[in-house]
PDB file of N, CA and C in Angstrom:
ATOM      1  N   UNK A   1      -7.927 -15.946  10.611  1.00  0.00           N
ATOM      2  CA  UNK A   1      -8.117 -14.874  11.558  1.00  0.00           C
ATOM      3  C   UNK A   1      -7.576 -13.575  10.940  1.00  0.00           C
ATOM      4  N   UNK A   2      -8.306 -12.157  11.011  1.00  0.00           N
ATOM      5  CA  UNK A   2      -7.928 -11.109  10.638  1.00  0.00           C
ATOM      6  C   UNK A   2      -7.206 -10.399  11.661  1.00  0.00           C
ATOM      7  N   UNK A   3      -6.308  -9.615  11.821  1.00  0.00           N
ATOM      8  CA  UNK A   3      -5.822  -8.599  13.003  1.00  0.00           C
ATOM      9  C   UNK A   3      -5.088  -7.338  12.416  1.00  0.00           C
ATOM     10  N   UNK A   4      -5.329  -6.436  13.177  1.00  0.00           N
ATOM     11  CA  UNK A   4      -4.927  -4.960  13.064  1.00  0.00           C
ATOM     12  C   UNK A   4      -3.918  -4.354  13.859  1.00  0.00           C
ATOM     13  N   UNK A   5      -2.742  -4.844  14.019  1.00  0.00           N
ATOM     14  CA  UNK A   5      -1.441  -3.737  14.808  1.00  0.00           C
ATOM     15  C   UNK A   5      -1.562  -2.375  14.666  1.00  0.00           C
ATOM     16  N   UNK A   6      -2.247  -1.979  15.687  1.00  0.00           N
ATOM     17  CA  UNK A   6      -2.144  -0.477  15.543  1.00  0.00           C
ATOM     18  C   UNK A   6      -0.844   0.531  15.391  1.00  0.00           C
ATOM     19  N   UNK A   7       0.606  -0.499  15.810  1.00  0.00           N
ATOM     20  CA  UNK A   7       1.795   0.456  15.870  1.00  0.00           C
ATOM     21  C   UNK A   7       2.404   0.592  14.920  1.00  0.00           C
ATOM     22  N   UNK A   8       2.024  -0.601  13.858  1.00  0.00           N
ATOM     23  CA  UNK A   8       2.705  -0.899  12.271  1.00  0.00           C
ATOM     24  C   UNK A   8       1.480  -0.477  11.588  1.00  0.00           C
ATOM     25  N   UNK A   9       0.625  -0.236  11.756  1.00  0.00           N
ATOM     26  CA  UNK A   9      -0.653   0.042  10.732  1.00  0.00           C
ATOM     27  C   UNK A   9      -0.552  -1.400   9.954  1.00  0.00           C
ATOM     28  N   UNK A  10      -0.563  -2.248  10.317  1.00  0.00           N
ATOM     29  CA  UNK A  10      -0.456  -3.933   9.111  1.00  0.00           C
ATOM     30  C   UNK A  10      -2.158  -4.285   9.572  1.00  0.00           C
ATOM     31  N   UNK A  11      -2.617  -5.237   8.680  1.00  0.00           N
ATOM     32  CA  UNK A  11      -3.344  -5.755   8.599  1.00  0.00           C
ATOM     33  C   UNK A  11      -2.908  -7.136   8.125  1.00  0.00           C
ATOM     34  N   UNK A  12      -3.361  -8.109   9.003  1.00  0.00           N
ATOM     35  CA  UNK A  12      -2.384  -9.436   8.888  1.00  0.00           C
ATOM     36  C   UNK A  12      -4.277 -10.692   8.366  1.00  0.00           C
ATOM     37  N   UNK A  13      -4.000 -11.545   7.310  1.00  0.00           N
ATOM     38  CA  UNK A  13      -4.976 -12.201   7.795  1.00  0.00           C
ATOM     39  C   UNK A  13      -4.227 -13.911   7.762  1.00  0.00           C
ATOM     40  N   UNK A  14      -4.320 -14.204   8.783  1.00  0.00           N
ATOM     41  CA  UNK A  14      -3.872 -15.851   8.800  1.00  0.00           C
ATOM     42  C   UNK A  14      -4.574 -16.998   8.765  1.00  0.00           C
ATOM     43  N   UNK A  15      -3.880 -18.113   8.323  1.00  0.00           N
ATOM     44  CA  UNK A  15      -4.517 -19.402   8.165  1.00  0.00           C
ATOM     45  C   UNK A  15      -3.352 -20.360   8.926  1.00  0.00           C
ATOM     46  N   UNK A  16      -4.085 -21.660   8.643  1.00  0.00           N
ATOM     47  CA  UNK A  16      -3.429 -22.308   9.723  1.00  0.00           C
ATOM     48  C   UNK A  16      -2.049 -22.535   8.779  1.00  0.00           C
ATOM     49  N   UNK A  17      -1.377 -22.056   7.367  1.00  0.00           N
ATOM     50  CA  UNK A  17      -0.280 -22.699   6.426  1.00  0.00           C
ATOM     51  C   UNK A  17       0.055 -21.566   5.753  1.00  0.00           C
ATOM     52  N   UNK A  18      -0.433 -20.235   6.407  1.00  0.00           N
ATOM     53  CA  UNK A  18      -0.417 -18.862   5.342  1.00  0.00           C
ATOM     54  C   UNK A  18      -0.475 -17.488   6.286  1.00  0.00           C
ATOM     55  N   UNK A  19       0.112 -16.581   5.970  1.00  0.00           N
ATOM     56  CA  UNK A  19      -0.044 -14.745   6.565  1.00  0.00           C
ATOM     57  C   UNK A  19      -0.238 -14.347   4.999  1.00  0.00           C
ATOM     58  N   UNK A  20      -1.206 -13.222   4.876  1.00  0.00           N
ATOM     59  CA  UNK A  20      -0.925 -12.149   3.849  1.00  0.00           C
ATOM     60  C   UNK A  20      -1.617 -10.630   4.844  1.00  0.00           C
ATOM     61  N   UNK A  21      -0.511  -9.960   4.503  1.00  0.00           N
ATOM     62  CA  UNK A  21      -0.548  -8.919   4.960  1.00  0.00           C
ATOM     63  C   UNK A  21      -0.317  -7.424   4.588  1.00  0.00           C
ATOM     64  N   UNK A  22      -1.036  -6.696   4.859  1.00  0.00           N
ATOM     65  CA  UNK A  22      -1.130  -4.875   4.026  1.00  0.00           C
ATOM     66  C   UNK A  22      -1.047  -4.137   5.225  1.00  0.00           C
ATOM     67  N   UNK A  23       0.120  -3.168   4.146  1.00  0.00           N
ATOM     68  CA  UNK A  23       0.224  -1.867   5.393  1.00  0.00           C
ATOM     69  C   UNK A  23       0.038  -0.660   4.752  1.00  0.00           C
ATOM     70  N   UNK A  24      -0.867  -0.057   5.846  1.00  0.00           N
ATOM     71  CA  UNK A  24      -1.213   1.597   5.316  1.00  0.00           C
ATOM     72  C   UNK A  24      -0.276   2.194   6.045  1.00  0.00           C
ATOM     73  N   UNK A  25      -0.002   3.126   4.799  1.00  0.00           N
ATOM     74  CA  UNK A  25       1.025   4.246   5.094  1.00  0.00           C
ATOM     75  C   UNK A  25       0.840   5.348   4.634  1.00  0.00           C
ATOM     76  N   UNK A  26       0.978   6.607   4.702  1.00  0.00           N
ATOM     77  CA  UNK A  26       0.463   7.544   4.870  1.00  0.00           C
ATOM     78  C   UNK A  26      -1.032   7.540   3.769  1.00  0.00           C
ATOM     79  N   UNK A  27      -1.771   6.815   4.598  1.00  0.00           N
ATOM     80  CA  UNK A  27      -3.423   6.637   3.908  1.00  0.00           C
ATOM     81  C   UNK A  27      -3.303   5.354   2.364  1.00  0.00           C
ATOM     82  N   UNK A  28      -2.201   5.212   2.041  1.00  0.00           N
ATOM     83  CA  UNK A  28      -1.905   4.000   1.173  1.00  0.00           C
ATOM     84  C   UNK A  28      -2.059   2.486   1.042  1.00  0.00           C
ATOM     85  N   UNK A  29      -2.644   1.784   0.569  1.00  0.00           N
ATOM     86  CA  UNK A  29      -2.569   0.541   0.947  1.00  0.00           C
ATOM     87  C   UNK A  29      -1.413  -0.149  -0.078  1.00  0.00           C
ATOM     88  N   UNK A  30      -0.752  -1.079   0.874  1.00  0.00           N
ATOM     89  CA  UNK A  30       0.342  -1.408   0.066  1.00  0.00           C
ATOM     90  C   UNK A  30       0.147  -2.768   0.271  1.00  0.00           C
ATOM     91  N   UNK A  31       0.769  -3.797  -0.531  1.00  0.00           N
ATOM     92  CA  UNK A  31       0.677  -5.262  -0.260  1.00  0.00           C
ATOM     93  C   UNK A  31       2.075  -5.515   0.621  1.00  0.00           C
ATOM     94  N   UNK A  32       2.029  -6.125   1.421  1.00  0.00           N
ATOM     95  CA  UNK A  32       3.613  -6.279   2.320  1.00  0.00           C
ATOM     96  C   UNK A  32       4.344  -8.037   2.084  1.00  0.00           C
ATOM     97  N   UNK A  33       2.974  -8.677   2.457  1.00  0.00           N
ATOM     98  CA  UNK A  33       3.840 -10.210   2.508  1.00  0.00           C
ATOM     99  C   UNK A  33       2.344 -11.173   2.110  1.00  0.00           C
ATOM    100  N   UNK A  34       2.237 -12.349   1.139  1.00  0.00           N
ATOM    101  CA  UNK A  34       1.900 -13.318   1.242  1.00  0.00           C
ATOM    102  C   UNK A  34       2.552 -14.338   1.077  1.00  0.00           C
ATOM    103  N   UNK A  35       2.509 -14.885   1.885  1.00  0.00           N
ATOM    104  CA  UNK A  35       3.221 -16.750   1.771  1.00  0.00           C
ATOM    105  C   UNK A  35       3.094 -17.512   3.052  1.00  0.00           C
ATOM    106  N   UNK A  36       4.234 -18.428   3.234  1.00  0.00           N
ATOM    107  CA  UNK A  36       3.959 -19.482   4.295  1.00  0.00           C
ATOM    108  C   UNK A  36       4.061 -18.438   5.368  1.00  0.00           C
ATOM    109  N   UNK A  37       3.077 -19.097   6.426  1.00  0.00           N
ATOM    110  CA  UNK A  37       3.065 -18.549   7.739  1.00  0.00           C
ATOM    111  C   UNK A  37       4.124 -17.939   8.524  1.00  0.00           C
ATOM    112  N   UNK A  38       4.089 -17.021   8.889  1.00  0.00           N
ATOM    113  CA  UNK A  38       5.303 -16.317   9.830  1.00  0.00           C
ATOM    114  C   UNK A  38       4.597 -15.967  11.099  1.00  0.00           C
ATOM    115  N   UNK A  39       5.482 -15.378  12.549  1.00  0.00           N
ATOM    116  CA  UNK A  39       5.444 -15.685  13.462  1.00  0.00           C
ATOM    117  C   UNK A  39       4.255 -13.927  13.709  1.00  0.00           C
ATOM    118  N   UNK A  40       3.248 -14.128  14.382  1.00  0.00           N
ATOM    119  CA  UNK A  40       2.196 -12.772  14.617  1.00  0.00           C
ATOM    120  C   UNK A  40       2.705 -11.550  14.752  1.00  0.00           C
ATOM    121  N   UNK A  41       4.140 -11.531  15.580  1.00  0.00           N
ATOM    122  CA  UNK A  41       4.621 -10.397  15.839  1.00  0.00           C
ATOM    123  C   UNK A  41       5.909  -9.749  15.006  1.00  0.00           C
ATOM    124  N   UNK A  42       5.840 -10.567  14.008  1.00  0.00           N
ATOM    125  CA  UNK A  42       6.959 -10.160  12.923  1.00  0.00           C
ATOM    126  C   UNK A  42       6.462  -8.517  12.463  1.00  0.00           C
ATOM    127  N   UNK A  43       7.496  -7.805  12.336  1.00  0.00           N
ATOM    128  CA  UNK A  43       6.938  -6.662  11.844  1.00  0.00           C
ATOM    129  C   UNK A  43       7.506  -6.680  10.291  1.00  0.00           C
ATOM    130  N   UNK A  44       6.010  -6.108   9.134  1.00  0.00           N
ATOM    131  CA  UNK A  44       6.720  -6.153   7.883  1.00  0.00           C
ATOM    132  C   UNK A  44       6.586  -5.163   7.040  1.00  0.00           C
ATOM    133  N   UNK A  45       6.762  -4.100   7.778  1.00  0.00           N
ATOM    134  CA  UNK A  45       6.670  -2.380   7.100  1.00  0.00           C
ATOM    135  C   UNK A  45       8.201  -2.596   6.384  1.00  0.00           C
ATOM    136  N   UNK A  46       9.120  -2.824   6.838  1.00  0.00           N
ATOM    137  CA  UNK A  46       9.779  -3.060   5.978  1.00  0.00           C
ATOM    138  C   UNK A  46       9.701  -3.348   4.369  1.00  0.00           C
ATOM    139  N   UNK A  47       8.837  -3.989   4.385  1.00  0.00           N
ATOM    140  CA  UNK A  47       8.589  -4.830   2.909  1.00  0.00           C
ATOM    141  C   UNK A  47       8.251  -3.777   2.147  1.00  0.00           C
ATOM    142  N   UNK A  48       7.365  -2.852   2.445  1.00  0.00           N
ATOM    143  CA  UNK A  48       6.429  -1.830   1.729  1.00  0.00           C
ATOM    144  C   UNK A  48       7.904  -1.203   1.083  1.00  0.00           C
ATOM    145  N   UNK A  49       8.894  -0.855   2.032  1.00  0.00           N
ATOM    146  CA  UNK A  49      10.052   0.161   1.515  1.00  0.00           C
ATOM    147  C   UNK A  49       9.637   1.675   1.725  1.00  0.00           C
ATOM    148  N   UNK A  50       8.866   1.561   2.705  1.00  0.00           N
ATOM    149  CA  UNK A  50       8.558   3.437   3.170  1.00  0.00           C
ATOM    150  C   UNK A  50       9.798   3.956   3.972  1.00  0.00           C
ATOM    151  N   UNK A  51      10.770   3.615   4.051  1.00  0.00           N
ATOM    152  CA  UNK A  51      11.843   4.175   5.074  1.00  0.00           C
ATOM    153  C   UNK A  51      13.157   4.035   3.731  1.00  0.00           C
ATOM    154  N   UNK A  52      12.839   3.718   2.815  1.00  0.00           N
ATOM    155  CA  UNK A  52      13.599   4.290   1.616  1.00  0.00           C
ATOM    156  C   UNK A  52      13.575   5.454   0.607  1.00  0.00           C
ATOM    157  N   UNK A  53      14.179   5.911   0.122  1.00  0.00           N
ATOM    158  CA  UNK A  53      13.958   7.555  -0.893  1.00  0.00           C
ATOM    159  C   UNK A  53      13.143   7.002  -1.626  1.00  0.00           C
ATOM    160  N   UNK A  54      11.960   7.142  -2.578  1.00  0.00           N
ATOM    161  CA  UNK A  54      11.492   8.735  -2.130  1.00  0.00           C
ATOM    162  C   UNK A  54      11.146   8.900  -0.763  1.00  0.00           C
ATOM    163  N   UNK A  55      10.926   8.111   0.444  1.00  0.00           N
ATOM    164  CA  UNK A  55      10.105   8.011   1.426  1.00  0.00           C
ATOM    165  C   UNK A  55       8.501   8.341   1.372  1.00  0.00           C
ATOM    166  N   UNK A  56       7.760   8.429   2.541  1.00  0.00           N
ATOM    167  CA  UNK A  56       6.147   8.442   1.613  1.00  0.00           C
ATOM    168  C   UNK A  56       5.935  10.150   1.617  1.00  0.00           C
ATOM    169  N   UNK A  57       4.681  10.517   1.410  1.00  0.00           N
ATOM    170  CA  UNK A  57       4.350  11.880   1.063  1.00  0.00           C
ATOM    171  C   UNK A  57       4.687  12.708   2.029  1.00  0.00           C
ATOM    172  N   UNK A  58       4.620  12.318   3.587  1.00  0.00           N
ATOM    173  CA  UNK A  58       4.587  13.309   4.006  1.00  0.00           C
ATOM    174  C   UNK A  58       5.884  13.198   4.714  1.00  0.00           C
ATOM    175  N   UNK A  59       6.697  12.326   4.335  1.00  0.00           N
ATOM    176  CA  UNK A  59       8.407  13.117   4.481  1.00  0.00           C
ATOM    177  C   UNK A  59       8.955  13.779   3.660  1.00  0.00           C
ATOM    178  N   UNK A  60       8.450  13.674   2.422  1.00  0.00           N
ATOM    179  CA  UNK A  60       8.697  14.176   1.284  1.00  0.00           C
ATOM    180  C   UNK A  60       7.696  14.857   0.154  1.00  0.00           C
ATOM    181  N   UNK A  61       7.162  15.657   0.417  1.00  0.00           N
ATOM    182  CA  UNK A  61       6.367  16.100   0.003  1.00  0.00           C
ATOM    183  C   UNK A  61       6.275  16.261  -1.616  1.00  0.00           C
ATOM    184  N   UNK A  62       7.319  16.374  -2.017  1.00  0.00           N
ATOM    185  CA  UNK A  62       7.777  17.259  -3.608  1.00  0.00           C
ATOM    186  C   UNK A  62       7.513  15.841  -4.510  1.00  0.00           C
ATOM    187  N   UNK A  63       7.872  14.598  -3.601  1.00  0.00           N
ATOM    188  CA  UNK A  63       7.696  13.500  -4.386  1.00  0.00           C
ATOM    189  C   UNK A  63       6.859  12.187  -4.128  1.00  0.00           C
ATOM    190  N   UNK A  64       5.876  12.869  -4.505  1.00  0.00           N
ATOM    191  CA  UNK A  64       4.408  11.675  -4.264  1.00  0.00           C
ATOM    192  C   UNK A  64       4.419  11.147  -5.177  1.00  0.00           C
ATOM    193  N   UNK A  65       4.636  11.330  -6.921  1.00  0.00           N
ATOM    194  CA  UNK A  65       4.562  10.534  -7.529  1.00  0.00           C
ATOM    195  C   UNK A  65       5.528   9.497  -7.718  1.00  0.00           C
ATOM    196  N   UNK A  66       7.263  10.019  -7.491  1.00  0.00           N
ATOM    197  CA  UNK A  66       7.868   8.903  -7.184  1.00  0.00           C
ATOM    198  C   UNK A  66       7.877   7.649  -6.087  1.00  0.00           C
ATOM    199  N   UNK A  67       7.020   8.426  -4.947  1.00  0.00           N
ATOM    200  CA  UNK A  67       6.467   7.440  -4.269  1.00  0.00           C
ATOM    201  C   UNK A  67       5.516   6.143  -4.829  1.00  0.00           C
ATOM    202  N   UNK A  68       4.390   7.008  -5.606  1.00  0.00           N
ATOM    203  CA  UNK A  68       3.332   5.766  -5.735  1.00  0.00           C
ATOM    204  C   UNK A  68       4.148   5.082  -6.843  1.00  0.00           C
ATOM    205  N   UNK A  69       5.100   5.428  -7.471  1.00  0.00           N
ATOM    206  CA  UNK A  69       5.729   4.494  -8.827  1.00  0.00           C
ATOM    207  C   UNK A  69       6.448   3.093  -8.008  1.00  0.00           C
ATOM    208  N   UNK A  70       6.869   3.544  -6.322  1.00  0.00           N
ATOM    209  CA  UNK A  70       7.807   2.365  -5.973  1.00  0.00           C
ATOM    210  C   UNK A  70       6.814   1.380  -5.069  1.00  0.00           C
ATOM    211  N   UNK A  71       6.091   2.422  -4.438  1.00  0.00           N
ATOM    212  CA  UNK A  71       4.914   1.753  -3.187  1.00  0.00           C
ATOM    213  C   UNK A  71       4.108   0.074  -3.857  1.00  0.00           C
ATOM    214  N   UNK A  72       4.110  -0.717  -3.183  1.00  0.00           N
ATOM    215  CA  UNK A  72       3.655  -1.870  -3.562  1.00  0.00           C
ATOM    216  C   UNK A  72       2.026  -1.486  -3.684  1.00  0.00           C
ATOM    217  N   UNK A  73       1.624  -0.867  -4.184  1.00  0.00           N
ATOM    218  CA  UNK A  73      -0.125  -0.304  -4.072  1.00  0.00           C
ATOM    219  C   UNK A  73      -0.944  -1.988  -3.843  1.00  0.00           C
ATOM    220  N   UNK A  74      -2.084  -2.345  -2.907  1.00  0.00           N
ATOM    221  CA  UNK A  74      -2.628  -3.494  -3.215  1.00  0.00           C
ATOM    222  C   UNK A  74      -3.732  -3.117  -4.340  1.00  0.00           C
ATOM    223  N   UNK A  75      -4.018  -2.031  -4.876  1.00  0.00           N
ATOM    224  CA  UNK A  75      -5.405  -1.251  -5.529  1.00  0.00           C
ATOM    225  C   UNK A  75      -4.501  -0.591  -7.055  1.00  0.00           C
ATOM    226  N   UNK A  76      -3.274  -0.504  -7.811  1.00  0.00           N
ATOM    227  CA  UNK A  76      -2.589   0.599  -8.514  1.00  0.00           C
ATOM    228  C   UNK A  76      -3.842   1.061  -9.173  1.00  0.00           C
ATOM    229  N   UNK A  77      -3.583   2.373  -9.392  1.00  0.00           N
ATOM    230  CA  UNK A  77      -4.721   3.260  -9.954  1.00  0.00           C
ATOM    231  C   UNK A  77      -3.756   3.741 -11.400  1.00  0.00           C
ATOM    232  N   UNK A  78      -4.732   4.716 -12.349  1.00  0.00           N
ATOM    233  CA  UNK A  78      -4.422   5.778 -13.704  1.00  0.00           C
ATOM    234  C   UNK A  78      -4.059   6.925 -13.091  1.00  0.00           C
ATOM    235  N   UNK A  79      -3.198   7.413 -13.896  1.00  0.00           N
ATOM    236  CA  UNK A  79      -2.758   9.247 -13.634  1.00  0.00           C
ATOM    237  C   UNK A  79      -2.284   9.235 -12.347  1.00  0.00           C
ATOM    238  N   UNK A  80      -1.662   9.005 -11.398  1.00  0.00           N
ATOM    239  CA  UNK A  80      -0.945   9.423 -10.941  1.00  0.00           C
ATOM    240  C   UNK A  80       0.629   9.336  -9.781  1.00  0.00           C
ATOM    241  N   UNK A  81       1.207   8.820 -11.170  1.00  0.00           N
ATOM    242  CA  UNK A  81       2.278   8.430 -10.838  1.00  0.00           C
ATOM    243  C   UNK A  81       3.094   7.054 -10.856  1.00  0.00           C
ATOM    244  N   UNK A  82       2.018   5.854 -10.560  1.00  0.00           N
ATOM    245  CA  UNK A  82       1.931   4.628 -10.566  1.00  0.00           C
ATOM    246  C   UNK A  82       2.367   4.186 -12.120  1.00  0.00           C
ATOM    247  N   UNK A  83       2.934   3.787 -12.460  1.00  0.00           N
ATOM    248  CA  UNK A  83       3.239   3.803 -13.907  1.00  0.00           C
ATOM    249  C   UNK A  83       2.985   2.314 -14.212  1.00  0.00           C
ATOM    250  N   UNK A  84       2.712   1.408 -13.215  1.00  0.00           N
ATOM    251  CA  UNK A  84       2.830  -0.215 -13.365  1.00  0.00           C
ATOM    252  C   UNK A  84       1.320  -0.236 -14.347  1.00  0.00           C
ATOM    253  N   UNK A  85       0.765  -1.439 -14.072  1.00  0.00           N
ATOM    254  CA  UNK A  85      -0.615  -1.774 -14.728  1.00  0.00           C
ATOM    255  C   UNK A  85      -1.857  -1.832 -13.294  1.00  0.00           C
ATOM    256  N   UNK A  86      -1.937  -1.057 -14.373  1.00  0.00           N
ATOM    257  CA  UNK A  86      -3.200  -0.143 -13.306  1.00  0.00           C
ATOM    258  C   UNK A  86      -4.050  -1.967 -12.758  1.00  0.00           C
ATOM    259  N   UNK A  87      -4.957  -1.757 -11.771  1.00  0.00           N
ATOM    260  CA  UNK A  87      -6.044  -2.892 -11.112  1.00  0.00           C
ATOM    261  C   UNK A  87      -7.373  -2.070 -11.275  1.00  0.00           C
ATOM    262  N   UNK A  88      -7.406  -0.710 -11.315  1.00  0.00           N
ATOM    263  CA  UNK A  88      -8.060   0.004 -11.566  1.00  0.00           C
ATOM    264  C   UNK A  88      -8.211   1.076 -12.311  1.00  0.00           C
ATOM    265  N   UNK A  89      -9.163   1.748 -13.714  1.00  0.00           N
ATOM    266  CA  UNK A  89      -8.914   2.957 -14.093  1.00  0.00           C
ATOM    267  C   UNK A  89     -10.325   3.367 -14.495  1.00  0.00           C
ATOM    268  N   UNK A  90     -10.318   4.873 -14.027  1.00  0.00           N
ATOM    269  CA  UNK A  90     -11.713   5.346 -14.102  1.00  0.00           C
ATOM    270  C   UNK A  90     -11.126   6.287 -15.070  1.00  0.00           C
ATOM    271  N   UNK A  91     -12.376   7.171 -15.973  1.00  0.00           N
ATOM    272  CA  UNK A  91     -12.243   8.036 -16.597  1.00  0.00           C
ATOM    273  C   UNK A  91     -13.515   9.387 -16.350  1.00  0.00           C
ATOM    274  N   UNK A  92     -13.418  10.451 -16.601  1.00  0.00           N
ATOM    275  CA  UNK A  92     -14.793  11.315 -16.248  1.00  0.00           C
ATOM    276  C   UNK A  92     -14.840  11.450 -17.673  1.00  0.00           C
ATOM    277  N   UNK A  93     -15.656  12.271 -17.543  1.00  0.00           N
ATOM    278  CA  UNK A  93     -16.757  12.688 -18.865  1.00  0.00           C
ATOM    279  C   UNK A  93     -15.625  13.264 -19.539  1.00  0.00           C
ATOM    280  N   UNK A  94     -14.817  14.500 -19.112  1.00  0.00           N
ATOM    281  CA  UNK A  94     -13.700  14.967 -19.633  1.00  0.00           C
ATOM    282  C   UNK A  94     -12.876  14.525 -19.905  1.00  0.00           C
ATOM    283  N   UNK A  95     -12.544  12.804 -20.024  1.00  0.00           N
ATOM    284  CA  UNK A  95     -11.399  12.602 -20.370  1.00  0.00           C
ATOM    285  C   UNK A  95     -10.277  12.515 -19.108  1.00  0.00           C
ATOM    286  N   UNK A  96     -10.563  12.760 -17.790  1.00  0.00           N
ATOM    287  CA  UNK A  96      -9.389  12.649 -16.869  1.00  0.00           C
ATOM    288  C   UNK A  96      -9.574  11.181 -16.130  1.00  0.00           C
ATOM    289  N   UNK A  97      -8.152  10.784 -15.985  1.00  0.00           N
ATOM    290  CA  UNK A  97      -8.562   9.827 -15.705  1.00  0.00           C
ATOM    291  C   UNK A  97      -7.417   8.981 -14.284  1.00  0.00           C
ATOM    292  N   UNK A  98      -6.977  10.480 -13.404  1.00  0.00           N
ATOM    293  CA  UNK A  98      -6.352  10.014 -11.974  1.00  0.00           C
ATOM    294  C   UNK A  98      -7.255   9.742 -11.179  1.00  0.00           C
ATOM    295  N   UNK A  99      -7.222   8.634 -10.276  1.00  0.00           N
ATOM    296  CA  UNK A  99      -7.657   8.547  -9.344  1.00  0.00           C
ATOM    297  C   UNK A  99      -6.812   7.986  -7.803  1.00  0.00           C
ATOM    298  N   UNK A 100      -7.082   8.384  -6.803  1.00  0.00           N
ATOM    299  CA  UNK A 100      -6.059   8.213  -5.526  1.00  0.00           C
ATOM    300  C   UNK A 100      -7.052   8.013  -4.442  1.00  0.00           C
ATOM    301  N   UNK A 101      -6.585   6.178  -4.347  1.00  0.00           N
ATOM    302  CA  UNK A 101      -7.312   5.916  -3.298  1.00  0.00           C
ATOM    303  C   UNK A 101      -6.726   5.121  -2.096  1.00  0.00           C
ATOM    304  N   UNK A 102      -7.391   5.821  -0.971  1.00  0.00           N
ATOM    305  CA  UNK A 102      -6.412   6.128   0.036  1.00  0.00           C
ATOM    306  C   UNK A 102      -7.398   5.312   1.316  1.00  0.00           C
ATOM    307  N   UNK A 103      -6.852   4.617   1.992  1.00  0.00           N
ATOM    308  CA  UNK A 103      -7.611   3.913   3.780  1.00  0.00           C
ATOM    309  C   UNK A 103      -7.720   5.518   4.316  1.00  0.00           C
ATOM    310  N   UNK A 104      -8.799   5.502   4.953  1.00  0.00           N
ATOM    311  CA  UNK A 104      -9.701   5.975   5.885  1.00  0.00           C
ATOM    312  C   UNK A 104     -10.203   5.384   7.480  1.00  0.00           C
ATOM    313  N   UNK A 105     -10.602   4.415   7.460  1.00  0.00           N
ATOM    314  CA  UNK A 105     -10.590   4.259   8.799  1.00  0.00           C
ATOM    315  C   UNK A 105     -11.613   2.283   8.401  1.00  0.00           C
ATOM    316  N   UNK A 106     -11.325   1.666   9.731  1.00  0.00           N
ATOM    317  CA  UNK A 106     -11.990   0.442   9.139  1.00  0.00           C
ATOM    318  C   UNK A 106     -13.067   0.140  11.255  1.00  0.00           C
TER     319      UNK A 106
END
């Protein structure tokens, strides 16, 4: 079963022996929890670590890239900021090669 908490922004999907779950935060998708089953109403924004320094972009504006370096990204992207191993990297014709991709609406 899939479900959407609108007050945590999580996206939970369960099985009858398993939760894995992602939370958007300010437009971010982050990975929060997979493993054995936990109880529906557990909240796990915690996990992401958005209520720690840097905090996300828009408490802190000056530091988005130290954000995406700590944010659990479920997608990490090139150029910007993310320093782990990218899941994704595009390049343009010029040679640039950030990309920032962000939830929108489902």
């Amino acid at each position: 079963m899939i479900t959407f908490n609108e007050k945590t922004n999580t996206f939970r999907l369960e099985t009858p022996v398993s939760t894995y779950a992602i939370n958007i935060s300010d437009g971010y998708v982050g990975h929060a929890y997979f493993g054995k089953k936990i109880g529906i109403d557990d909240n796990l924004t915690y996990l992401t670590r958005t209520e720690e320094p840097p905090y996300t972009p828009s408490k802190n504006l000056r530091e988005m890239h130290s954000f995406l370096d700590c944010f659990p990204q479920e997608m990490p992207t090139d150029g910007l900021g993310d320093f782990r191993e990218s899941g994704l990297a595009i390049s343009s014709e010029k040679g640039n090669n950030g990309i920032c991709l962000k939830y929108k609406k489902h």
